[in-house]
C-alpha atoms as a PDB file:
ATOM      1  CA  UNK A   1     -11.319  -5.071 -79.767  1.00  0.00           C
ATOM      2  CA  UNK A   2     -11.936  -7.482 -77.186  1.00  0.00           C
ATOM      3  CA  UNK A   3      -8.733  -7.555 -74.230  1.00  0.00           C
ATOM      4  CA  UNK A   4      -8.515  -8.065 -70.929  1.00  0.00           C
ATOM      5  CA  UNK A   5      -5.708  -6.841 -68.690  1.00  0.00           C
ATOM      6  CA  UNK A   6      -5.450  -9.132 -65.054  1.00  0.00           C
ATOM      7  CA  UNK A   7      -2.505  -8.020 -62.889  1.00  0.00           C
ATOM      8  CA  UNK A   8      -1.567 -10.921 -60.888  1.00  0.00           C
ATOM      9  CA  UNK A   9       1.435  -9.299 -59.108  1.00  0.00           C
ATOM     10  CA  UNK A  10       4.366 -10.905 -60.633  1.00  0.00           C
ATOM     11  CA  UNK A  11       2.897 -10.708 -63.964  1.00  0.00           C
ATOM     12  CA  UNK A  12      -0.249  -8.852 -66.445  1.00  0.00           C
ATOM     13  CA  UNK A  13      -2.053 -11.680 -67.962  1.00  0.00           C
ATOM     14  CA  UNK A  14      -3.913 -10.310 -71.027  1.00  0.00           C
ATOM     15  CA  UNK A  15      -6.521 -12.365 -72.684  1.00  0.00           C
ATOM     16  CA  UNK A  16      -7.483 -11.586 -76.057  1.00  0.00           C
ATOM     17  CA  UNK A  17     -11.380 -12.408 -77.097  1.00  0.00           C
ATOM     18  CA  UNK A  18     -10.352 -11.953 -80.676  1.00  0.00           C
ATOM     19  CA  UNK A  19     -10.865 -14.635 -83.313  1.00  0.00           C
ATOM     20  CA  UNK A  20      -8.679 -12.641 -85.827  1.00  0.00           C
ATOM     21  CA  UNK A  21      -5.468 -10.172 -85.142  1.00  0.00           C
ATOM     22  CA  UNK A  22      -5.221  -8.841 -88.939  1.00  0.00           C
ATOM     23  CA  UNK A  23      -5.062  -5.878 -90.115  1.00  0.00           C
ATOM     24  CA  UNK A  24      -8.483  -4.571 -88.885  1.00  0.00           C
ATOM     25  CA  UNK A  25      -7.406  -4.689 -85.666  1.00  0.00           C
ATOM     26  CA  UNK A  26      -3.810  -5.065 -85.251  1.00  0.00           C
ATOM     27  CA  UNK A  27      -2.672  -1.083 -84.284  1.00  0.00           C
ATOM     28  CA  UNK A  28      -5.470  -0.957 -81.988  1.00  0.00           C
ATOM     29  CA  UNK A  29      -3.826  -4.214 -80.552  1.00  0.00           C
ATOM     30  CA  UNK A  30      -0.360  -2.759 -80.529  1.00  0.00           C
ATOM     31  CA  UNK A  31      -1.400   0.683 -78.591  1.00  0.00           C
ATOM     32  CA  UNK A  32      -3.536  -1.264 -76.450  1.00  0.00           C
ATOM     33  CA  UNK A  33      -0.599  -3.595 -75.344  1.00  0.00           C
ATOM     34  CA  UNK A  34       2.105  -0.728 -75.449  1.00  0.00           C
ATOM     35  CA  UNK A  35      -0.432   1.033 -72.722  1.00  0.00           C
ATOM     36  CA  UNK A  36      -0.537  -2.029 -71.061  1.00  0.00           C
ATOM     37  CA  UNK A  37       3.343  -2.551 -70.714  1.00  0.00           C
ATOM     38  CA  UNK A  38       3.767   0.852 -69.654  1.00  0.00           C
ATOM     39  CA  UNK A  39       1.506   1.016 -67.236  1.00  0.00           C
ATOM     40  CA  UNK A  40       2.422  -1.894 -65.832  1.00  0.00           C
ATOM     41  CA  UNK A  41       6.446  -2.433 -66.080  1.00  0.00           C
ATOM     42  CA  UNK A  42       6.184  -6.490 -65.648  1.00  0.00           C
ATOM     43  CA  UNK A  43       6.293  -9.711 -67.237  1.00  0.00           C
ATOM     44  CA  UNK A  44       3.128 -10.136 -69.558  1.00  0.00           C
ATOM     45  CA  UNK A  45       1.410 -13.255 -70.534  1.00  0.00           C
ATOM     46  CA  UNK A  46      -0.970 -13.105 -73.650  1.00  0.00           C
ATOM     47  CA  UNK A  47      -3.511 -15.757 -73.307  1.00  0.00           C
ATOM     48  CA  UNK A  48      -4.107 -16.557 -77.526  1.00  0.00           C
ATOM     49  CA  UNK A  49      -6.714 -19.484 -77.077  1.00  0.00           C
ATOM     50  CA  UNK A  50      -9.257 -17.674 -78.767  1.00  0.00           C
ATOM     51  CA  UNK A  51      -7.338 -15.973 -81.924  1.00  0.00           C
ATOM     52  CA  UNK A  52      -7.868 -18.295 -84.617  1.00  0.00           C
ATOM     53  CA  UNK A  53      -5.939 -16.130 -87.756  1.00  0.00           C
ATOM     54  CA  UNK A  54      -3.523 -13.824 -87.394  1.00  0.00           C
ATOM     55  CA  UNK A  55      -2.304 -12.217 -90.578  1.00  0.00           C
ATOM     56  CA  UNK A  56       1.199  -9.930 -91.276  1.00  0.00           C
ATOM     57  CA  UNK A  57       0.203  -7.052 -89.815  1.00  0.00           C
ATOM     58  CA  UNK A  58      -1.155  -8.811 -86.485  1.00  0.00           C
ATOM     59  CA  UNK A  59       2.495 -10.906 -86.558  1.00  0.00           C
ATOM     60  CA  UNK A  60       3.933  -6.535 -86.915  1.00  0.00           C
ATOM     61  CA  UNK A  61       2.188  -6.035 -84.397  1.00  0.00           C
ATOM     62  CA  UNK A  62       3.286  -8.351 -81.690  1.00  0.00           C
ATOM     63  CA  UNK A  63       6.907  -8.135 -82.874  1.00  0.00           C
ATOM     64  CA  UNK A  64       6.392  -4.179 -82.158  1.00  0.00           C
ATOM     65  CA  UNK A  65       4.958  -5.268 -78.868  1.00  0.00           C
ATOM     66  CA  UNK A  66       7.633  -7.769 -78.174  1.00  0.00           C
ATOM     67  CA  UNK A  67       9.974  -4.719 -78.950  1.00  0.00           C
ATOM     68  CA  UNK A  68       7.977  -2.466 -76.732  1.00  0.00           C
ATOM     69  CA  UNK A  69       8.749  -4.461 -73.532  1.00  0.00           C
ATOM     70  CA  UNK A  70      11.748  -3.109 -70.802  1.00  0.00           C
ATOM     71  CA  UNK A  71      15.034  -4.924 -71.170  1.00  0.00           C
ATOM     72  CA  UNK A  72      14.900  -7.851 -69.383  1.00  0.00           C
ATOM     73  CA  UNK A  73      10.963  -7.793 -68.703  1.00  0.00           C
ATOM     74  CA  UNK A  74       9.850 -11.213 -70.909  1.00  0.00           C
ATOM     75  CA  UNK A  75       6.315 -11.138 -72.964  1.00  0.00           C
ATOM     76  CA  UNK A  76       4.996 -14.960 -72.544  1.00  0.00           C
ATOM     77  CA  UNK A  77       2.682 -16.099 -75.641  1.00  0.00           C
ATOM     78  CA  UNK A  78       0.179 -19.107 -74.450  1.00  0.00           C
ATOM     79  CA  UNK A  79      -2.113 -21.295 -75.872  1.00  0.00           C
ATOM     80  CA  UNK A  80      -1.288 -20.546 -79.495  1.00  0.00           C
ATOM     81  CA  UNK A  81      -4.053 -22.339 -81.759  1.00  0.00           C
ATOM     82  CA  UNK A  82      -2.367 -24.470 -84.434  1.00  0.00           C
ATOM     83  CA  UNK A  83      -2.818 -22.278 -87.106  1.00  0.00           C
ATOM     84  CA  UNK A  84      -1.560 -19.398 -85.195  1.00  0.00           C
ATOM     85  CA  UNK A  85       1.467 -21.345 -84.596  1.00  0.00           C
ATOM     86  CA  UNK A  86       2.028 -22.462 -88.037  1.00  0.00           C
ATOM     87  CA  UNK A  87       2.258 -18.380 -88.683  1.00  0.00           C
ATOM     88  CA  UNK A  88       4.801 -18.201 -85.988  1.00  0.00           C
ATOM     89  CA  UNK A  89       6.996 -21.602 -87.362  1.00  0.00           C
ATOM     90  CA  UNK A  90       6.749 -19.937 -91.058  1.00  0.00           C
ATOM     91  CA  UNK A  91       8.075 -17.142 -89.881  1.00  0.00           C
ATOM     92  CA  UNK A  92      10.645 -18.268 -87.536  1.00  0.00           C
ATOM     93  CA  UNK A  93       9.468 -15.973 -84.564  1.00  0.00           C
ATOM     94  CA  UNK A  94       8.941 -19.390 -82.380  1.00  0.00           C
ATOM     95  CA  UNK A  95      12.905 -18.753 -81.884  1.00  0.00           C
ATOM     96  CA  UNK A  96      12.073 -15.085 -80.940  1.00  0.00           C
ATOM     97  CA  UNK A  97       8.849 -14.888 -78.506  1.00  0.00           C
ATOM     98  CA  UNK A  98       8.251 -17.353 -75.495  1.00  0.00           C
ATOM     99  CA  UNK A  99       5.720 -19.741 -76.275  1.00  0.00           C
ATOM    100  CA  UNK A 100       3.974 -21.912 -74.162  1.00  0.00           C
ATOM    101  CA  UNK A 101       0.694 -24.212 -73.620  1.00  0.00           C
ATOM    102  CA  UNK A 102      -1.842 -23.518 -70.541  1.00  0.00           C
ATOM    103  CA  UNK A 103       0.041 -24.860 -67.805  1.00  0.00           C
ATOM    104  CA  UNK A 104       3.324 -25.639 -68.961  1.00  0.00           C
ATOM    105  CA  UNK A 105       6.315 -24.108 -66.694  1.00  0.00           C
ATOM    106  CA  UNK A 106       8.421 -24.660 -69.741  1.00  0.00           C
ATOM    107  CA  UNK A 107       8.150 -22.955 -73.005  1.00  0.00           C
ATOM    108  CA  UNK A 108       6.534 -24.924 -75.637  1.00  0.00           C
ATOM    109  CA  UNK A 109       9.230 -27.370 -78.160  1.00  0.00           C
ATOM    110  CA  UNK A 110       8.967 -26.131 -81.858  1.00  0.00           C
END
């Protein structure tokens, strides 16, 4: 699984190299995060521009992440491709995870 971790002080930016979060990969992706937010105790930013599918169990596995976080420390999605997002708006998640495009202060409409 391809990840990077950057911490950038106020915030881990992790950007996944991943064309696919399914169920190949997806509890490799949720240990690899839940290290990540442990480690690290901050606000984390998942840069998504590369993931081009993500199936049920890659959606479990970010809502286990998203779960994972310390209360009040926010997990920022960015640069969701469109099909991505469609998985998200199907699903009604948009209303539950921060989503935003590359360089938008604001979180993405839906």
């Amino acid at each position: 699984m391809e990840l990077t971790a950057n911490d950038q002080g106020e915030q881990v930016v992790v950007t996944l190299a991943e064309p696919r979060i399914d169920a190949a990969i997806a509890t490799r992706f949720k240990d690899t995060m839940r290290e990540i937010i442990t480690k690290h105790r901050k606000p984390v930013l998942v840069d998504m521009r590369s993931v081009q599918f993500m199936d049920s169990s890659g959606l479990g596995a970010m809502i286990a992440v998203h779960k994972a976080m310390p209360q009040g420390v926010h997990l920022t999605l960015q640069d969701l491709t469109p099909d991505v997002m469609r998985v998200f708006r199907l699903t009604r998640m948009d209303s539950v995870f921060q989503i935003k495009a590359s360089g938008d202060q604001q979180e993405m409409t839906t």
